[in-house]
N, C-alpha and C. Protein backbone atom coordinates (compact mmCIF):
# COMPACT_ATOMS: atom_id res chain seq x y z
N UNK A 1 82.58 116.61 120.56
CA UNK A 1 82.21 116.13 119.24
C UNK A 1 83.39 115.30 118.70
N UNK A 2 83.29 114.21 118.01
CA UNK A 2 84.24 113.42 116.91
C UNK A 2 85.16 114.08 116.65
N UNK A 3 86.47 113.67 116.25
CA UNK A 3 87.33 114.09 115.29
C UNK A 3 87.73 113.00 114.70
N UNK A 4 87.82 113.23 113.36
CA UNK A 4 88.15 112.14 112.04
C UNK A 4 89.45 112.80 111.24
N UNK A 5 90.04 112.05 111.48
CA UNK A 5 91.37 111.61 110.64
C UNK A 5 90.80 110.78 109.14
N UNK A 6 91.07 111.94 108.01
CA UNK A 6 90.90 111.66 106.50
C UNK A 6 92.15 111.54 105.90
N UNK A 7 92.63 110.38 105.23
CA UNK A 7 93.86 110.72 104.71
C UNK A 7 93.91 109.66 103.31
N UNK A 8 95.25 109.96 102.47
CA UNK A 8 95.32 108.93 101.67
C UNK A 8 96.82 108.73 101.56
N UNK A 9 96.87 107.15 100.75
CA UNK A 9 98.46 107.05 100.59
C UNK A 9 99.34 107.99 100.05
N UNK A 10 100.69 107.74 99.94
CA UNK A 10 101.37 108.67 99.20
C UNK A 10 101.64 107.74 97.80
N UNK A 11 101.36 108.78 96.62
CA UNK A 11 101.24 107.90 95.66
C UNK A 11 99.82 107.65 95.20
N UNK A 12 99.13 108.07 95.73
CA UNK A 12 97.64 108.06 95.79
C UNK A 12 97.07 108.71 94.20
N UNK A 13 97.61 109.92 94.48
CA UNK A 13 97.22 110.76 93.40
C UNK A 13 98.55 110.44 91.64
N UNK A 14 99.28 109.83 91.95
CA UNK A 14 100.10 109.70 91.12
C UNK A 14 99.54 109.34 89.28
N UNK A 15 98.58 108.94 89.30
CA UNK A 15 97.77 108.66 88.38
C UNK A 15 97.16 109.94 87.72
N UNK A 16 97.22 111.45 88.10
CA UNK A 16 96.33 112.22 87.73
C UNK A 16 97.52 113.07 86.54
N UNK A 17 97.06 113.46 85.52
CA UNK A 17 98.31 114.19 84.99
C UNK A 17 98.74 115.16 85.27
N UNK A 18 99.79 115.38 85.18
CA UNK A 18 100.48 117.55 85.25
C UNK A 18 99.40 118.33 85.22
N UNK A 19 98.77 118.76 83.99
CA UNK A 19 98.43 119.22 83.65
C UNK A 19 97.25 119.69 84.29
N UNK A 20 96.63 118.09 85.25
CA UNK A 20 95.24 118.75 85.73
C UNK A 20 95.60 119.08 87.81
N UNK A 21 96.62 118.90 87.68
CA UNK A 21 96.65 118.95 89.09
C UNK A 21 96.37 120.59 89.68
N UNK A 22 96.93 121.87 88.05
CA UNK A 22 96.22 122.74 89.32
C UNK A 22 94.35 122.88 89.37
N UNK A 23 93.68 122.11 88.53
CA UNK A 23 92.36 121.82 88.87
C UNK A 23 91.88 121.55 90.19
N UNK A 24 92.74 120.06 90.66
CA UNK A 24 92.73 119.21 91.90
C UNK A 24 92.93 119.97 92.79
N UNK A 25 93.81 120.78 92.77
CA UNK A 25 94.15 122.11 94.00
C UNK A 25 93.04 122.74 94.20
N UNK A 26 92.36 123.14 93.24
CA UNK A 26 91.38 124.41 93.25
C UNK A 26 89.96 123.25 93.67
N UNK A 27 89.78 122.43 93.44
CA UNK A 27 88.66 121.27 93.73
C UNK A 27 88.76 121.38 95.37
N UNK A 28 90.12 120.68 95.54
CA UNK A 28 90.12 120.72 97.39
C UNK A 28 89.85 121.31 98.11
N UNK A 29 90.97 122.80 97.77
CA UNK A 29 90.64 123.98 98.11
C UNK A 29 89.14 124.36 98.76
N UNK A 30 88.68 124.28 97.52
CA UNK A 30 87.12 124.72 97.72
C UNK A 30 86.20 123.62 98.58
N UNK A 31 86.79 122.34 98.53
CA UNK A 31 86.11 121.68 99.31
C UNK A 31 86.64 122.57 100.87
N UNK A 32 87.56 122.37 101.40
CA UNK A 32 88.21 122.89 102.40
C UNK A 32 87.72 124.51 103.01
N UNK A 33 87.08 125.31 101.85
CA UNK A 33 86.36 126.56 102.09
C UNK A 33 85.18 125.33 102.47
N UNK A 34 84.18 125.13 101.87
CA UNK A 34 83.26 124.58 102.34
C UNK A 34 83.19 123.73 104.10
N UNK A 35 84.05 123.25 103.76
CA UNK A 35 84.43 122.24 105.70
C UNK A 35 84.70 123.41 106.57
N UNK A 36 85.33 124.67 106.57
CA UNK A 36 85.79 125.55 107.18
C UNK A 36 84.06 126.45 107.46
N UNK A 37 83.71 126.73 106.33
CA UNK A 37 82.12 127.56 106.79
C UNK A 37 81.14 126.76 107.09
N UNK A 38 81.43 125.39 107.29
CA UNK A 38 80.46 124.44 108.33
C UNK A 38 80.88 124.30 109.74
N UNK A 39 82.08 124.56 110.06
CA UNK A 39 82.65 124.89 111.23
C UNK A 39 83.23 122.87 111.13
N UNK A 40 83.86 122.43 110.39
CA UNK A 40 84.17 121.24 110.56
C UNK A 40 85.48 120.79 110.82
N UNK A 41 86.23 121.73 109.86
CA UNK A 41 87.62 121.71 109.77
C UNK A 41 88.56 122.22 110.53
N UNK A 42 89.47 121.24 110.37
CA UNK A 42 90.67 121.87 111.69
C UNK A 42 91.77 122.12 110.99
N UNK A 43 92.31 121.41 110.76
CA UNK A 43 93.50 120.76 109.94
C UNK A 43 93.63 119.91 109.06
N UNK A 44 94.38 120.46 108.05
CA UNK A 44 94.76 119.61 106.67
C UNK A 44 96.10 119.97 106.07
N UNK A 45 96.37 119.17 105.02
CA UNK A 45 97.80 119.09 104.57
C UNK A 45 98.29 118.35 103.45
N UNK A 46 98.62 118.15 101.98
CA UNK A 46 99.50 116.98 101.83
C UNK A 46 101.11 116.84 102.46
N UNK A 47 101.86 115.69 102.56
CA UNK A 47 102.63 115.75 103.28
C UNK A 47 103.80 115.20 101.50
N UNK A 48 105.50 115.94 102.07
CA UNK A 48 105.96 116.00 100.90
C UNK A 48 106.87 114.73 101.02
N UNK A 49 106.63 113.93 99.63
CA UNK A 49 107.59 112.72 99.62
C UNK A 49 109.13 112.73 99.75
N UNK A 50 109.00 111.93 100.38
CA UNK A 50 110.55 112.09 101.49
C UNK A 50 110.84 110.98 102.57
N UNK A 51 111.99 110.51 102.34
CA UNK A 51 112.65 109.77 103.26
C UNK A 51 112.24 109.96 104.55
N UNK A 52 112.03 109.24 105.50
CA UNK A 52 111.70 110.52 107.06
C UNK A 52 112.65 109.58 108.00
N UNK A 53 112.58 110.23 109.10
CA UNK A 53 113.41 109.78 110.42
C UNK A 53 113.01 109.13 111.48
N UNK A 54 113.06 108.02 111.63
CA UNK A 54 112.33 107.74 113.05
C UNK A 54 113.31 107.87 114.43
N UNK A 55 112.84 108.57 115.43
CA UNK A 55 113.75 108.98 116.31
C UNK A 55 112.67 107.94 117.36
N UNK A 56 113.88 107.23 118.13
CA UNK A 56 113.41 106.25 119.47
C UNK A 56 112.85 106.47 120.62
N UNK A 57 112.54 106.14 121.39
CA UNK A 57 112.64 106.93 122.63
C UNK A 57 113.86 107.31 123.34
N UNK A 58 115.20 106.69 123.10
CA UNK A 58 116.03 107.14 124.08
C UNK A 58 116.69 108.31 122.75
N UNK A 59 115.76 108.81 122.15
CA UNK A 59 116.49 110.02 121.23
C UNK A 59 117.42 109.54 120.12
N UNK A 60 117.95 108.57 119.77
CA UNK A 60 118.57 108.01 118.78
C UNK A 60 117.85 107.76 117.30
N UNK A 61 118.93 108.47 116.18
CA UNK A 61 118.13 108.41 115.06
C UNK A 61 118.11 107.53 114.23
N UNK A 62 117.03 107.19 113.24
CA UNK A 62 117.12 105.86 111.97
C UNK A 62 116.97 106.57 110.81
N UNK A 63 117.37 106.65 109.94
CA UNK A 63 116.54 106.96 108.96
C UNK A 63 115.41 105.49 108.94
N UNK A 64 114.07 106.23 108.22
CA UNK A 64 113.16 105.82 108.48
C UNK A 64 112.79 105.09 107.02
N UNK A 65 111.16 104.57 106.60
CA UNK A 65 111.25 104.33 105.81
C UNK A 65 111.04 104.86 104.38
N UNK A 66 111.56 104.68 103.33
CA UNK A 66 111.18 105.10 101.75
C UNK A 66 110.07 105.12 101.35
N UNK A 67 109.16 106.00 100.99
CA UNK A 67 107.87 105.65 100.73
C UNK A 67 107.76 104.52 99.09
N UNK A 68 108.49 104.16 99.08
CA UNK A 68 108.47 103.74 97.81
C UNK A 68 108.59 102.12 97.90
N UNK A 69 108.57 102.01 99.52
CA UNK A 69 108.93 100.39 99.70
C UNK A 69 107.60 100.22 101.30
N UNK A 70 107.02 101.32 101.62
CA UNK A 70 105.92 101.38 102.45
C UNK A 70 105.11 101.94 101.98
N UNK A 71 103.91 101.72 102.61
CA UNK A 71 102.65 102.45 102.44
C UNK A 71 103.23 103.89 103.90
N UNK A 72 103.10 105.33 103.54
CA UNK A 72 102.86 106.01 104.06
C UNK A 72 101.94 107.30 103.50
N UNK A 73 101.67 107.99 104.74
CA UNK A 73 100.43 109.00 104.30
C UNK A 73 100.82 109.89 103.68
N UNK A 74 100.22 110.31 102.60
CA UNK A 74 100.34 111.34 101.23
C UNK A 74 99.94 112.64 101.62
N UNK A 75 98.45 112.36 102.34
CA UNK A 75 98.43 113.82 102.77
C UNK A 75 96.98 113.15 103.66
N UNK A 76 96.59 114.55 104.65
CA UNK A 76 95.79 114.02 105.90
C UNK A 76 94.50 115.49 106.09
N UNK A 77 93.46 115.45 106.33
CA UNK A 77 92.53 116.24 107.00
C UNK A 77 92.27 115.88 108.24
N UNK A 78 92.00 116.73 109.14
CA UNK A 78 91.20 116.47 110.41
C UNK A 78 90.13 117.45 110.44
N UNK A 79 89.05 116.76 110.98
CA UNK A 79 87.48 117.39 111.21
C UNK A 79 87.09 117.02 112.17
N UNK A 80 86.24 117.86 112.46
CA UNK A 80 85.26 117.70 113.49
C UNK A 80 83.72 117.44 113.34
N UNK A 81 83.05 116.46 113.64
CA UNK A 81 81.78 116.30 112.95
C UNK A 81 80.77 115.49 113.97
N UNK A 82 79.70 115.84 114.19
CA UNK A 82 78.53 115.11 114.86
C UNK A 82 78.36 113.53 114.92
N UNK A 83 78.84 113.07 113.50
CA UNK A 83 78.59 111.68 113.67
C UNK A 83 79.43 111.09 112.24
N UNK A 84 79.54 109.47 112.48
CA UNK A 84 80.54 109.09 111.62
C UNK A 84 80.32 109.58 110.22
N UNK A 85 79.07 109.46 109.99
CA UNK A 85 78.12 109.55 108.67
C UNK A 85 77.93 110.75 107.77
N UNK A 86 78.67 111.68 109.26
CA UNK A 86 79.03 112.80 108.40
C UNK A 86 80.56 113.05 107.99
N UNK A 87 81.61 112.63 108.16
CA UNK A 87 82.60 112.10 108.68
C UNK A 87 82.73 111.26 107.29
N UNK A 88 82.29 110.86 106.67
CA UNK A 88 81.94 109.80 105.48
C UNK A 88 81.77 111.06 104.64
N UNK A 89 80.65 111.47 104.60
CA UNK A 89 79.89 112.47 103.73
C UNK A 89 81.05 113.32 103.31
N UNK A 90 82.00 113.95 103.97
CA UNK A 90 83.25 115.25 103.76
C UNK A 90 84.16 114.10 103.12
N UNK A 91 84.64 113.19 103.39
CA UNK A 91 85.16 112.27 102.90
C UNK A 91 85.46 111.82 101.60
N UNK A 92 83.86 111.95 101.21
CA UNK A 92 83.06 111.61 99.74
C UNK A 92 84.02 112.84 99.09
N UNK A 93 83.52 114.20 99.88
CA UNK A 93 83.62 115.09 98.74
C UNK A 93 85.16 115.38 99.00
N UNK A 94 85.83 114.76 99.43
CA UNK A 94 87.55 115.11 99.23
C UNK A 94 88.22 114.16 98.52
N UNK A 95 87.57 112.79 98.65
CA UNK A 95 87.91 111.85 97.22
C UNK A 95 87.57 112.06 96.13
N UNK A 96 86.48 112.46 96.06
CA UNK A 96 86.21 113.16 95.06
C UNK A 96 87.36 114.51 94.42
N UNK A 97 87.61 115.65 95.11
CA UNK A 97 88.27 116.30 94.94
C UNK A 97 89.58 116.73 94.62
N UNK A 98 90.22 115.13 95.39
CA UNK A 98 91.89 114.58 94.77
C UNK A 98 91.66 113.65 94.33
N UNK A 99 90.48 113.03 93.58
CA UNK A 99 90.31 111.98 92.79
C UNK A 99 91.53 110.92 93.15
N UNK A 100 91.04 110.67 94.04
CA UNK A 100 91.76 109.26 95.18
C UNK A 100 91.09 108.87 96.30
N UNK A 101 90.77 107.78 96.45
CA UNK A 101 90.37 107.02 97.92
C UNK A 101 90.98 107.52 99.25
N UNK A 102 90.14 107.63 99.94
CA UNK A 102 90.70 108.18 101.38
C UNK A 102 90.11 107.13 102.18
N UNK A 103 90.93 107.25 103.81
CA UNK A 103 90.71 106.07 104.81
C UNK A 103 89.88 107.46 105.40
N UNK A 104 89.10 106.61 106.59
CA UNK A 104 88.55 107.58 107.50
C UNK A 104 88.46 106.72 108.94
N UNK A 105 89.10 107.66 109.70
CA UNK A 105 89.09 106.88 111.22
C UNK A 105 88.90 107.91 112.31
N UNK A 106 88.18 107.53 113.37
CA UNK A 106 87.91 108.50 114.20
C UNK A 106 89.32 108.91 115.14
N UNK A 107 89.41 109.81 115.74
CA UNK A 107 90.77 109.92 116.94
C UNK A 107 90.28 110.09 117.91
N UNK A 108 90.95 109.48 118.88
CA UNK A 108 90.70 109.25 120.62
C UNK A 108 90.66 110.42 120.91
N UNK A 109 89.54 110.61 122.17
CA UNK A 109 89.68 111.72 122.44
C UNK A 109 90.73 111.74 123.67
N UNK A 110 91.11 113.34 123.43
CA UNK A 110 92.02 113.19 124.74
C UNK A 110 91.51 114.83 125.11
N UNK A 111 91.04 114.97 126.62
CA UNK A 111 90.69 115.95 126.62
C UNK A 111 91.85 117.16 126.75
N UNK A 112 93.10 117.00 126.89
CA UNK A 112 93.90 117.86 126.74
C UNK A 112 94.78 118.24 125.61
N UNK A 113 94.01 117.98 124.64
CA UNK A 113 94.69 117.74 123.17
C UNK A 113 93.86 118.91 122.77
């Protein structure tokens, strides 16, 4: 079956106030109970703003880039789903839920993954 990579920028949600974000928690959340008792969900996360590292292949480090001068990912779901359309549909209801736009892209399969 599919797996879809859901995610949004970082900075995405920056627009929502203090005040309502522990709403947004409890919105996701529950979306995330819902994806879990459809048997859809695998993995999810927001990811925390932060400088990051890019390490090379010959092991040598960079600091990496600032999210504040790139687009990087804010936070990410992975699912599992029958078809793109549903894949869309969970989508709906997690933009909805962090009241922010999400990308949606399928991932290669690899059968040893």
């Amino acid at each position: 079956m599919p797996r879809y990579l859901i995610s949004f920028d970082d900075g995405a949600m920056n627009h929502i106030p203090e005040d309502e974000m522990p709403m947004v928690g409890e919105d996701s959340r529950a979306v995330v109970r819902d994806a879990k008792a459809a048997g859809v969900w695998i993995f999810g996360c927001g990811i925390m703003r932060q400088q990051s590292c890019v390490v090379a292949t010959d092991g040598s480090m960079t600091a990496g880039p600032v999210p504040e001068i790139k687009a990087v990912v804010g936070g990410f779901s992975i699912i599992e789903t029958g078809s793109r359309d549903d894949a869309l549909t969970w989508a709906a209801r997690i933009a909805k839920a962090c009241r922010c736009p999400q990308e949606v892209r399928e991932i290669m399969y690899d059968p040893e993954s």
